[in-house]
PDB file of N, CA and C in Angstrom:
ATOM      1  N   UNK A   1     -55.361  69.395-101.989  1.00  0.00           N
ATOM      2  CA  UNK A   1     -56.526  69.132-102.820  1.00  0.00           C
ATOM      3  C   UNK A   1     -57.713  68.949-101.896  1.00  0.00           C
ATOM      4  N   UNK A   2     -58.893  69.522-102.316  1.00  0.00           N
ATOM      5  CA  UNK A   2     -60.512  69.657-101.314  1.00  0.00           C
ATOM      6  C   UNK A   2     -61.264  69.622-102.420  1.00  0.00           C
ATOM      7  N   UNK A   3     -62.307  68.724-101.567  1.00  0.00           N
ATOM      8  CA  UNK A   3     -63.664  69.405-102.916  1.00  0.00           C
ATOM      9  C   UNK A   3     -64.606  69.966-101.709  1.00  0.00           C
ATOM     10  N   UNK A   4     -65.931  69.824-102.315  1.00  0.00           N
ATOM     11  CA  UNK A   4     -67.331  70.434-101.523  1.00  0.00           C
ATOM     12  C   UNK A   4     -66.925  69.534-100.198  1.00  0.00           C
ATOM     13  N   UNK A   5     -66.463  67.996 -99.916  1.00  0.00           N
ATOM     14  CA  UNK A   5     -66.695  67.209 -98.866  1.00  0.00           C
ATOM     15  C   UNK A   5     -65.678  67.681 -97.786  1.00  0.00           C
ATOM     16  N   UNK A   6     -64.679  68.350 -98.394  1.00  0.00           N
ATOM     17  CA  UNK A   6     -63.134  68.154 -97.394  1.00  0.00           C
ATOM     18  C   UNK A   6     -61.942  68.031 -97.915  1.00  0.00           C
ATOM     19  N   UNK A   7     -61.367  68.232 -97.091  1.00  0.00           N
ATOM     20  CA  UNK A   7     -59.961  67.953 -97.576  1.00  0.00           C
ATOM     21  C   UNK A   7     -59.480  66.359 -98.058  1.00  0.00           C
ATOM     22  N   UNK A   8     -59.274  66.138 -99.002  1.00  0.00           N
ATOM     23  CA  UNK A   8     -59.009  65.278 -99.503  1.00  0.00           C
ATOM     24  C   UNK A   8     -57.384  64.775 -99.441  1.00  0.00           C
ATOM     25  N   UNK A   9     -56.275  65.238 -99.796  1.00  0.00           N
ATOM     26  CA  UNK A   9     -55.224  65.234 -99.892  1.00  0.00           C
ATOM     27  C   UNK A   9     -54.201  66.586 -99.254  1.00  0.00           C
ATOM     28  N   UNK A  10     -53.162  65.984 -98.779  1.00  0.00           N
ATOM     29  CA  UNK A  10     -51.740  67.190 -98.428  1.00  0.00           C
ATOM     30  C   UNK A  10     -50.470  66.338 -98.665  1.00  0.00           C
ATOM     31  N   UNK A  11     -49.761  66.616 -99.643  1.00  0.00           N
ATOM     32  CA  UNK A  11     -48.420  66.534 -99.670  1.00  0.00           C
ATOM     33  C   UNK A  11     -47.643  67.386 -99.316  1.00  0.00           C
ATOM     34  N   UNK A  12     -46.641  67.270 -98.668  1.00  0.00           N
ATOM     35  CA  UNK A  12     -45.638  67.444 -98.718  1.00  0.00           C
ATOM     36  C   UNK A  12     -44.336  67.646 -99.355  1.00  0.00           C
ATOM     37  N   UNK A  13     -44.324  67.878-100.852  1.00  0.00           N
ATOM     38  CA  UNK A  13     -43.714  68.081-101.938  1.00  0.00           C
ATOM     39  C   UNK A  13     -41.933  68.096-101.417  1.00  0.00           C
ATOM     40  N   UNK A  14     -41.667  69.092-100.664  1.00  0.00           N
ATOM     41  CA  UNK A  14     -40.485  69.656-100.480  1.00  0.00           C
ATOM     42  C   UNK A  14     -39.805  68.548 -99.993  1.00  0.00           C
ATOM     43  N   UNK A  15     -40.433  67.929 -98.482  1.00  0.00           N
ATOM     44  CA  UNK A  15     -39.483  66.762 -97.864  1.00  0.00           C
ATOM     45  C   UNK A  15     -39.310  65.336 -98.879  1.00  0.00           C
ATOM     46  N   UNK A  16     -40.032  65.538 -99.320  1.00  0.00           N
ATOM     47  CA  UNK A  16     -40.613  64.131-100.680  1.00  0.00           C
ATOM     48  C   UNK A  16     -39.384  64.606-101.337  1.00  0.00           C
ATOM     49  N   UNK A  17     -39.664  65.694-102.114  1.00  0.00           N
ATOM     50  CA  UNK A  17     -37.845  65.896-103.194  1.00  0.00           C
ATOM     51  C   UNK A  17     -36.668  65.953-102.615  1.00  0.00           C
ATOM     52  N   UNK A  18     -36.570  66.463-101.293  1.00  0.00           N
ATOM     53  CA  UNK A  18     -35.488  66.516-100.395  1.00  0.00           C
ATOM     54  C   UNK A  18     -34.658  65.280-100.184  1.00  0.00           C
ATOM     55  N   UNK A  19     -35.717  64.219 -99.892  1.00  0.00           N
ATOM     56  CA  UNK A  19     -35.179  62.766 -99.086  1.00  0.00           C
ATOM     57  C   UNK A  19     -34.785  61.882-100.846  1.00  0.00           C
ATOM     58  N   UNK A  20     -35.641  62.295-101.770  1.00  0.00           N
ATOM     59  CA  UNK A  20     -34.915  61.529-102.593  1.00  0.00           C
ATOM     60  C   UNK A  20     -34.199  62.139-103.484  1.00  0.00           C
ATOM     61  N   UNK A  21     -33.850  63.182-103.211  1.00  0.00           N
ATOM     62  CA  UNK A  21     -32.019  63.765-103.547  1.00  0.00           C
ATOM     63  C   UNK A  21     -31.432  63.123-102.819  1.00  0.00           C
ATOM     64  N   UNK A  22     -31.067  63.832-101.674  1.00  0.00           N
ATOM     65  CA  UNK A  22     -30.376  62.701-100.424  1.00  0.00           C
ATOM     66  C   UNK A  22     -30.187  61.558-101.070  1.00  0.00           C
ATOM     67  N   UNK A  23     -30.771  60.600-101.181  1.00  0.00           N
ATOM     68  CA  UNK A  23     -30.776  59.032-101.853  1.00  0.00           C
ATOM     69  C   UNK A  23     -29.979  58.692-102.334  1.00  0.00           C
ATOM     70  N   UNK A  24     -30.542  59.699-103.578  1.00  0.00           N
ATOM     71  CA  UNK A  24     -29.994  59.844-105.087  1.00  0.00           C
ATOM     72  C   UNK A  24     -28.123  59.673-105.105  1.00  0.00           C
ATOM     73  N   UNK A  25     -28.154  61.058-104.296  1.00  0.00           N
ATOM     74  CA  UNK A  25     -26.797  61.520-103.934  1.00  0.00           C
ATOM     75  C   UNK A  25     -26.238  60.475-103.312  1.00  0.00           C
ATOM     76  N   UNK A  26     -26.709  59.832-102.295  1.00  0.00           N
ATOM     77  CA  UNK A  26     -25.930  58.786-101.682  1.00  0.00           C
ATOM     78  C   UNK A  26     -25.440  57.311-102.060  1.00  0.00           C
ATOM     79  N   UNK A  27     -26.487  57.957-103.396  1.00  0.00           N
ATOM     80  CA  UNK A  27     -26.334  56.166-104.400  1.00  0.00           C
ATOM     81  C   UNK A  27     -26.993  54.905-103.616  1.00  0.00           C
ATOM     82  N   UNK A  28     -28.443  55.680-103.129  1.00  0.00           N
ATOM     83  CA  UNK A  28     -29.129  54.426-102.248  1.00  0.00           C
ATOM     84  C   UNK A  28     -30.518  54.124-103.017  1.00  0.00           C
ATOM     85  N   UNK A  29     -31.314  53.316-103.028  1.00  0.00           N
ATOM     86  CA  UNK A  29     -32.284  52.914-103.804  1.00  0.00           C
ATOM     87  C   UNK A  29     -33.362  53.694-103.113  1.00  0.00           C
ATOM     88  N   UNK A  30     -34.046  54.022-104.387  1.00  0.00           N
ATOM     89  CA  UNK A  30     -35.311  54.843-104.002  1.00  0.00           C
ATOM     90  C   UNK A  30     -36.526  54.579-104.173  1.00  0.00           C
ATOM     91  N   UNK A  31     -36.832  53.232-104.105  1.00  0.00           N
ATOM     92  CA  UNK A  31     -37.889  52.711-104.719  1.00  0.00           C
ATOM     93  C   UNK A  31     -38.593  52.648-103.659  1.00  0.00           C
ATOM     94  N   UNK A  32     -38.125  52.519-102.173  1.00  0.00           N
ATOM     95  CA  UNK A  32     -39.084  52.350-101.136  1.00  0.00           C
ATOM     96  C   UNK A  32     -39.893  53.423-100.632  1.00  0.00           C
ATOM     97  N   UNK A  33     -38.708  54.736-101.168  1.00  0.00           N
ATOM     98  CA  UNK A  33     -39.465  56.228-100.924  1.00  0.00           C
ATOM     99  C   UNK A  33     -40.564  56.874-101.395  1.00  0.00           C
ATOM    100  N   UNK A  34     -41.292  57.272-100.861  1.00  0.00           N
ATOM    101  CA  UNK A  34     -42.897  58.296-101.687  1.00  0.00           C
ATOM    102  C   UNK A  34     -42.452  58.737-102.950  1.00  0.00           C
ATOM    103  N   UNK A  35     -43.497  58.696-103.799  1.00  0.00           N
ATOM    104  CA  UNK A  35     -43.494  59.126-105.060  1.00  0.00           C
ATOM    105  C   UNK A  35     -44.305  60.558-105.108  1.00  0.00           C
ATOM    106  N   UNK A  36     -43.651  61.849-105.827  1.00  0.00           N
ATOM    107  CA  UNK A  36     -43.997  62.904-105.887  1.00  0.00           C
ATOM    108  C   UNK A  36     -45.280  62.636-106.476  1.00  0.00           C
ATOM    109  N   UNK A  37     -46.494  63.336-106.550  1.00  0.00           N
ATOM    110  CA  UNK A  37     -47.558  63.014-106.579  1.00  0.00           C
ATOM    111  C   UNK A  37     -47.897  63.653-108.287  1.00  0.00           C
ATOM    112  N   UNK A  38     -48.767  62.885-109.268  1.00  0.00           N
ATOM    113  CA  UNK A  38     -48.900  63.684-110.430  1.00  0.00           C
ATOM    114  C   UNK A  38     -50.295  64.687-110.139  1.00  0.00           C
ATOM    115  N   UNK A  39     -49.515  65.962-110.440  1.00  0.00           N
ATOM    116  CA  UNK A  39     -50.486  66.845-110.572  1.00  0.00           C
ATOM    117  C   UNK A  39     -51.972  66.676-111.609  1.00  0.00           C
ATOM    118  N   UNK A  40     -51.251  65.710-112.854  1.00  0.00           N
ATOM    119  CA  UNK A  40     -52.115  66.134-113.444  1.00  0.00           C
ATOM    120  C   UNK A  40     -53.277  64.856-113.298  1.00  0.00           C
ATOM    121  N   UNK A  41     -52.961  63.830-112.675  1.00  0.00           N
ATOM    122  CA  UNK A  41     -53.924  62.959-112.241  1.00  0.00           C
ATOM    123  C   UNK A  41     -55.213  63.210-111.139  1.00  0.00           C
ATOM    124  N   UNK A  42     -54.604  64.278-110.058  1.00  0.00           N
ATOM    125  CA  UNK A  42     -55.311  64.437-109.389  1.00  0.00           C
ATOM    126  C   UNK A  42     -56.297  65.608-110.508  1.00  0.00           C
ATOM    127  N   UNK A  43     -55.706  66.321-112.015  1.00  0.00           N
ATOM    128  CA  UNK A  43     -56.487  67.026-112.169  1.00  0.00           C
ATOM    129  C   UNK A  43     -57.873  66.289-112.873  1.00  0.00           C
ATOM    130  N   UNK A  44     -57.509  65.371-113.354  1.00  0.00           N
ATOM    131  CA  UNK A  44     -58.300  63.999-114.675  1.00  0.00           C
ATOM    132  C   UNK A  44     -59.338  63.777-113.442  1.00  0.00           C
ATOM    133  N   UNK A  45     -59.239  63.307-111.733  1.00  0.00           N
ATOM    134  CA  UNK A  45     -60.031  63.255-111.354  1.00  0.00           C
ATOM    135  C   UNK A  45     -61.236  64.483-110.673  1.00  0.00           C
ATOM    136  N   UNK A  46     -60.552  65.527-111.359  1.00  0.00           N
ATOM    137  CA  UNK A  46     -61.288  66.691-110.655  1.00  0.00           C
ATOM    138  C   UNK A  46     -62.285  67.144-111.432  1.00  0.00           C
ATOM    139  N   UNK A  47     -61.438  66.466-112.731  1.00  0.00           N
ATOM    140  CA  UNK A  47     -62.545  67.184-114.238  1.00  0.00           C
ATOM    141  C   UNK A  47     -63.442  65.956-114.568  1.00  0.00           C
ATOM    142  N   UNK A  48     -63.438  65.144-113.718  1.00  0.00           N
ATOM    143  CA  UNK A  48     -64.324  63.751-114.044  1.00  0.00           C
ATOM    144  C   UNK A  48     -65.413  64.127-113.040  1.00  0.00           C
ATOM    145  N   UNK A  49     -65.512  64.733-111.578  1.00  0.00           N
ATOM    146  CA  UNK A  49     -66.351  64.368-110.543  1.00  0.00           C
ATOM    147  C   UNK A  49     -66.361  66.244-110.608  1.00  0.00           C
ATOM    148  N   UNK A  50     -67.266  66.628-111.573  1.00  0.00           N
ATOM    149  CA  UNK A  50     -66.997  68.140-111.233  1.00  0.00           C
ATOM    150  C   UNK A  50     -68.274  68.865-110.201  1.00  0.00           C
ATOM    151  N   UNK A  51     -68.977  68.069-110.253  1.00  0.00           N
ATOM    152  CA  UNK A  51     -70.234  68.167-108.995  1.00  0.00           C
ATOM    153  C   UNK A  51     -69.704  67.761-107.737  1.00  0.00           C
ATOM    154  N   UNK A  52     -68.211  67.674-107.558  1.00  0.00           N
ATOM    155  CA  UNK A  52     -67.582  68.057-106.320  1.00  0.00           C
ATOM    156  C   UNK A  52     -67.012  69.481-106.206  1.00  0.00           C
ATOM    157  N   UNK A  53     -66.661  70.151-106.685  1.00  0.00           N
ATOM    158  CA  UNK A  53     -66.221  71.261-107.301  1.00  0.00           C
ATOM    159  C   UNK A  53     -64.456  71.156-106.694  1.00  0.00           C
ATOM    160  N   UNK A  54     -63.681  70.276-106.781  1.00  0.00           N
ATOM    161  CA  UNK A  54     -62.199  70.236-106.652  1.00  0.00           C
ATOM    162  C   UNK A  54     -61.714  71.053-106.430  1.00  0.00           C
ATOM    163  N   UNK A  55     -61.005  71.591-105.817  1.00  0.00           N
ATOM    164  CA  UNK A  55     -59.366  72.838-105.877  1.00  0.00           C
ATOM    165  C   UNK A  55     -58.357  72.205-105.518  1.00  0.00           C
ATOM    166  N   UNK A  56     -57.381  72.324-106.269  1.00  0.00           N
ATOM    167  CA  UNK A  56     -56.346  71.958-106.412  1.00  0.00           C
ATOM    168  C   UNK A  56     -55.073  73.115-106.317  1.00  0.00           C
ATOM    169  N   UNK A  57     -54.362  73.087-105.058  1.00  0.00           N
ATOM    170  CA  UNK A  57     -53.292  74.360-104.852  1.00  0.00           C
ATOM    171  C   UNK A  57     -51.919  73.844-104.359  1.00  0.00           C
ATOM    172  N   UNK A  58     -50.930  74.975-104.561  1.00  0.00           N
ATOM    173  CA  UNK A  58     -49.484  74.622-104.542  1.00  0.00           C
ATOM    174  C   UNK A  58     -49.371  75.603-103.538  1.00  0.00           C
ATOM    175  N   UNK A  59     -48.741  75.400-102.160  1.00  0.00           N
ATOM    176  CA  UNK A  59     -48.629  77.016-101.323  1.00  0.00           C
ATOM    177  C   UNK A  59     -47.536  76.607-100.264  1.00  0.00           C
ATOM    178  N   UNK A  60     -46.630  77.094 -99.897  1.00  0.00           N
ATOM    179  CA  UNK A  60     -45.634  76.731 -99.011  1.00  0.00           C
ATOM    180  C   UNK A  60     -45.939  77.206 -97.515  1.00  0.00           C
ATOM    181  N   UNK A  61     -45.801  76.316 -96.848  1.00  0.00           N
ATOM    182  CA  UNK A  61     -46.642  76.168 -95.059  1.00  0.00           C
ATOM    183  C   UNK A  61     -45.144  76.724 -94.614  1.00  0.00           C
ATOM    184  N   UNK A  62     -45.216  77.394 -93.789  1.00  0.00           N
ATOM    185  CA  UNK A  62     -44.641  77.849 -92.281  1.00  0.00           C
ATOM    186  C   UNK A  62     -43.580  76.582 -92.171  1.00  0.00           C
ATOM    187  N   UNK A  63     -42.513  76.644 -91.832  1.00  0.00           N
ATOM    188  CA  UNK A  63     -41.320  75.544 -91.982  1.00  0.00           C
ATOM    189  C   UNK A  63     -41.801  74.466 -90.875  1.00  0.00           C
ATOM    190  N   UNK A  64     -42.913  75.582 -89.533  1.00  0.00           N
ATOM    191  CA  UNK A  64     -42.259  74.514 -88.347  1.00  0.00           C
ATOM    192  C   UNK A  64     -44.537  73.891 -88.514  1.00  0.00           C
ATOM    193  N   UNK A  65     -44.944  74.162 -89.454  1.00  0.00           N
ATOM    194  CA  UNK A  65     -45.763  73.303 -89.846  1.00  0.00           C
ATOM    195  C   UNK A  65     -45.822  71.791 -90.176  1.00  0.00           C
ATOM    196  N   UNK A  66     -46.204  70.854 -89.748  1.00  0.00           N
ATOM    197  CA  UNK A  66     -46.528  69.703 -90.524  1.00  0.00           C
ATOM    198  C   UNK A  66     -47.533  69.067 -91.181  1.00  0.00           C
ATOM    199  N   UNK A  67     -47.171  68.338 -92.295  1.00  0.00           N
ATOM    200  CA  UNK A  67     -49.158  68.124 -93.062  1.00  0.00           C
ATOM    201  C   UNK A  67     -49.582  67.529 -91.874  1.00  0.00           C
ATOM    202  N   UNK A  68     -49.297  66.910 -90.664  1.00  0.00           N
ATOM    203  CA  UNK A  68     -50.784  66.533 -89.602  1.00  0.00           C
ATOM    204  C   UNK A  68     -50.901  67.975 -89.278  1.00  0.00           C
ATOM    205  N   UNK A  69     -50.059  68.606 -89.283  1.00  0.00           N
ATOM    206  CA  UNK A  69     -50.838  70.204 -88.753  1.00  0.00           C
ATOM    207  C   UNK A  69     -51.933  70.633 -89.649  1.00  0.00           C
ATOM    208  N   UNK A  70     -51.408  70.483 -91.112  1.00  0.00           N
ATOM    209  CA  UNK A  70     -52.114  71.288 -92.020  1.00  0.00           C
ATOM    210  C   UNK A  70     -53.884  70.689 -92.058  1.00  0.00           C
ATOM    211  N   UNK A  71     -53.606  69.138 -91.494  1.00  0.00           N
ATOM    212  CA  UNK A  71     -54.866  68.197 -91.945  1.00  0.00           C
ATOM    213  C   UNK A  71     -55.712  68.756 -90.261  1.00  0.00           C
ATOM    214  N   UNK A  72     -55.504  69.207 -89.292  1.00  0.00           N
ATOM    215  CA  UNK A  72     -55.974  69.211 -88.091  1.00  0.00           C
ATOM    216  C   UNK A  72     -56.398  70.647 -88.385  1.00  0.00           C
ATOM    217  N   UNK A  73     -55.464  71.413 -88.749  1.00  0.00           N
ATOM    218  CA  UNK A  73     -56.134  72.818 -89.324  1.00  0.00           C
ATOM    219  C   UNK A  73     -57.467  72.916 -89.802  1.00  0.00           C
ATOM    220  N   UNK A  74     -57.438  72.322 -91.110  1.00  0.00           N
ATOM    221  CA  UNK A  74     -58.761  71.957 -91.731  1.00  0.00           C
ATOM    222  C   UNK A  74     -60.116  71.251 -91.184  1.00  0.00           C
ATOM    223  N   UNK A  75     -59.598  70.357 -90.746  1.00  0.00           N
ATOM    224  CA  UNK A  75     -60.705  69.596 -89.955  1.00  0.00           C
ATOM    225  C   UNK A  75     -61.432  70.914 -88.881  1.00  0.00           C
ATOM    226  N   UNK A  76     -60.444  71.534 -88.009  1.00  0.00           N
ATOM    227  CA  UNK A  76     -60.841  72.588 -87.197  1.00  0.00           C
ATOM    228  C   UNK A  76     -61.564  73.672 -87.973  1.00  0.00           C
ATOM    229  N   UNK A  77     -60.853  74.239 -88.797  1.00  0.00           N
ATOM    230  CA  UNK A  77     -61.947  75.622 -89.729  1.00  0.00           C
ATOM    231  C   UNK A  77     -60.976  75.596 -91.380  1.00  0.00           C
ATOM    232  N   UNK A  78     -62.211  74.789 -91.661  1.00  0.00           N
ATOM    233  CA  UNK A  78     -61.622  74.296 -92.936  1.00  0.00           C
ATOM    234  C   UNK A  78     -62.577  75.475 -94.438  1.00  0.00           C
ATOM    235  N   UNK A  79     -62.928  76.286 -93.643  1.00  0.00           N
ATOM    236  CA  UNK A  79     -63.325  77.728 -94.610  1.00  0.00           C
ATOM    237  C   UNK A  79     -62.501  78.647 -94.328  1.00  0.00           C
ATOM    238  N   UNK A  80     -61.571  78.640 -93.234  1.00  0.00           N
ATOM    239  CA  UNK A  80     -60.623  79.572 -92.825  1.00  0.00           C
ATOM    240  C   UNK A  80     -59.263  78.838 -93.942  1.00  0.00           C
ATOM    241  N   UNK A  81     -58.768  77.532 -93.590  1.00  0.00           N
ATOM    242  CA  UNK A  81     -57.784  77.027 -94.029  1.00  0.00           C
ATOM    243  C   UNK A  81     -58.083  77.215 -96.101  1.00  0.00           C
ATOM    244  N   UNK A  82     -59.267  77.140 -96.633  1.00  0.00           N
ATOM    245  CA  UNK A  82     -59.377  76.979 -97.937  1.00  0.00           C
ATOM    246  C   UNK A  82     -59.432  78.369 -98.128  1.00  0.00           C
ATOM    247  N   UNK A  83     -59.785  79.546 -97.520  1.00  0.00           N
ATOM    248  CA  UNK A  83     -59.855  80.857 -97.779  1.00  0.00           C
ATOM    249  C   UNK A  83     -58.259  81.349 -97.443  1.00  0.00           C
ATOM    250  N   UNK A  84     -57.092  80.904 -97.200  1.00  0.00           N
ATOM    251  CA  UNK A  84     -56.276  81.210 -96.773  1.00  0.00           C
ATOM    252  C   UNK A  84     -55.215  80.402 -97.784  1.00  0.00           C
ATOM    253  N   UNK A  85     -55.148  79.179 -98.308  1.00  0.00           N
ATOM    254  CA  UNK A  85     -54.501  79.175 -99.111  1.00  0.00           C
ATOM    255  C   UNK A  85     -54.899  79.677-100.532  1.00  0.00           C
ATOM    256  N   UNK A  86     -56.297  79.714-100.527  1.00  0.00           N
ATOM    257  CA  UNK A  86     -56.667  80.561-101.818  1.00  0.00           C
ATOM    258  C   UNK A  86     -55.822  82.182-102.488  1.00  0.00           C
ATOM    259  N   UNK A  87     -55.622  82.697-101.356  1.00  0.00           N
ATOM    260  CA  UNK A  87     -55.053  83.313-101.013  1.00  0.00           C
ATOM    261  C   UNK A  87     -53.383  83.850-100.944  1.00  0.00           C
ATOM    262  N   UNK A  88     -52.787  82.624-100.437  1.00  0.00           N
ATOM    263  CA  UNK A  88     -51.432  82.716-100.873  1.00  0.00           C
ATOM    264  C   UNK A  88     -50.751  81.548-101.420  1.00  0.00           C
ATOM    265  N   UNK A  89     -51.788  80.582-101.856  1.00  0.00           N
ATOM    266  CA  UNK A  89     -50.994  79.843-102.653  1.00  0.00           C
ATOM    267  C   UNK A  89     -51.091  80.021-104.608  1.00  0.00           C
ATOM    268  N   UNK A  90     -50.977  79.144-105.241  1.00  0.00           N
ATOM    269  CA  UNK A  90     -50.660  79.474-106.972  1.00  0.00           C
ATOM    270  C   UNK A  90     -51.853  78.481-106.999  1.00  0.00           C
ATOM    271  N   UNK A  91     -52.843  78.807-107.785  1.00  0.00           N
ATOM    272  CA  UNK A  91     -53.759  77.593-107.904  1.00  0.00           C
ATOM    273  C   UNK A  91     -53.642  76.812-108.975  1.00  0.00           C
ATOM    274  N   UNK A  92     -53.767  75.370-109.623  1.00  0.00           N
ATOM    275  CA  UNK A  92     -53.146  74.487-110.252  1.00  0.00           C
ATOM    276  C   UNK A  92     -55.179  73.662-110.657  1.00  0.00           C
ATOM    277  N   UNK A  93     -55.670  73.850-110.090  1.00  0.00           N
ATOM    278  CA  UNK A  93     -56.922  73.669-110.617  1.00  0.00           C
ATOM    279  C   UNK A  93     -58.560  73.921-109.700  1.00  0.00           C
ATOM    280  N   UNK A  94     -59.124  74.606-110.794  1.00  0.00           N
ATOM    281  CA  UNK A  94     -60.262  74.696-109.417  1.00  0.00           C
ATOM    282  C   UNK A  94     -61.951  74.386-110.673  1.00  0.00           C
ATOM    283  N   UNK A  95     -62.359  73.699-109.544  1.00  0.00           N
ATOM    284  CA  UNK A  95     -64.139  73.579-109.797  1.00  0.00           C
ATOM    285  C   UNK A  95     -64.703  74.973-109.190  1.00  0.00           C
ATOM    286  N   UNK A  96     -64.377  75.794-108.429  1.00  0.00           N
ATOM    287  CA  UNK A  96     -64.850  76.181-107.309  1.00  0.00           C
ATOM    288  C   UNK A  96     -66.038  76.630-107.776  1.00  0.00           C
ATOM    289  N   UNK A  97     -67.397  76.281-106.948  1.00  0.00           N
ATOM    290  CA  UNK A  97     -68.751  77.101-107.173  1.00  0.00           C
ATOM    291  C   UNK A  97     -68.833  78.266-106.923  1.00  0.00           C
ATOM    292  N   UNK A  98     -69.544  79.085-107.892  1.00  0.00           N
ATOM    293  CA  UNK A  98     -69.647  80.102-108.184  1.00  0.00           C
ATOM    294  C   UNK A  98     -71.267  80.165-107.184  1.00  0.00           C
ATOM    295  N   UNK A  99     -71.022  81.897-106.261  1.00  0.00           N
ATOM    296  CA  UNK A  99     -72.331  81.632-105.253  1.00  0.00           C
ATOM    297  C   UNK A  99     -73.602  82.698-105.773  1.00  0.00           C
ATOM    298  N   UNK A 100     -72.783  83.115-106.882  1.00  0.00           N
ATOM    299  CA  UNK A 100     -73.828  84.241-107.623  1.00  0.00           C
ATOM    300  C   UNK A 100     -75.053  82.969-108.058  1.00  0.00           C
ATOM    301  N   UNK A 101     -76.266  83.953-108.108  1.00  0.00           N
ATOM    302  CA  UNK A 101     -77.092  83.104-108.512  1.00  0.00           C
ATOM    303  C   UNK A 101     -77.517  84.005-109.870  1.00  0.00           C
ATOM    304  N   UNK A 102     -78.532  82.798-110.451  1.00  0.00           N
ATOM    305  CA  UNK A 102     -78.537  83.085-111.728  1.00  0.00           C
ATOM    306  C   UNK A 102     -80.205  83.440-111.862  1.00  0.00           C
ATOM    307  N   UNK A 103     -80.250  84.480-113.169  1.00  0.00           N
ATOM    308  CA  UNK A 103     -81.836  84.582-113.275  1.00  0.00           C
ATOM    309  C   UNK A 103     -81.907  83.927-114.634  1.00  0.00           C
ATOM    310  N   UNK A 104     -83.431  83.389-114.497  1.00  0.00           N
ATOM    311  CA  UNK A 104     -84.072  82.557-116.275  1.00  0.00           C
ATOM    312  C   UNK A 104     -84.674  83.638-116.427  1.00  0.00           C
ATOM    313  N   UNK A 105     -84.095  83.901-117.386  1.00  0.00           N
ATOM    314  CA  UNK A 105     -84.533  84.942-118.432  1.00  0.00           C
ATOM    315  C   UNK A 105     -85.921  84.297-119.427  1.00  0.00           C
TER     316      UNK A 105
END
C-alpha cells in the first residue's frame, strides 16, 4: 500500500499464513502471531483520504526477497518499484491520479 507520500505499508502475506498453519497444526497458540492484515480496512482508509490518491496491490516478490528489501527498494526508486508492481501485481484498490489534464469548456 502507497499513496502520493510513499510507501506506506508491506506485508508479507505468505510467511504470515505459513507460520500460523504451522501453529495451527502443531496445536500451539496463535495469539502472539501477526494478524493477516484486512484488506478491506486499509481500503475504508483509502476511500476516506482520497487526496492521497492510495494504491493498494497484491504481487508475489522473488522468494529470496524480503519486505526490508521491498521497503529499501522503494525508498531507493520508488517510481520504478510502483511502476513495476503496477505491472505485475492484481490491483485490490487504487486512487491513482490521473495526469491528463482537463479543459473548462
Amino acid at each position: 500500500m502507497w499513496d502520493c507520500y510513499g510507501l506506506e505499508s508491506v506485508v508479507n502475506v505468505s510467511e504470515i499464513g505459513r507460520k500460523r498453519t504451522w501453529a495451527t497444526l502443531k496445536d500451539q497458540d496463535t495469539k502472539s502471531l501477526p494478524q493477516l492484515p484486512n484488506l478491506n480496512h486499509w481500503a475504508l482508509r483509502a476511500r476516506y483520504n482520497p487526496q492521497r490518491n492510495y494504491e493498494i496491490y497484491i504481487f508475489e516478490a522473488d522468494k529470496t526477497m524480503s519486505r526490508e528489501d521491498i521497503i529499501q527498494a522503494f525508498d531507493d526508486h520508488p517510481q520504478h518499484m510502483a511502476d513495476t508492481i503496477r505491472r505485475v501485481g492484481t490491483k485490490f484498490y487504487s486512487d491513482r491520479a490521473d495526469k491528463q489534464e482537463r479543459k473548462i469548456v
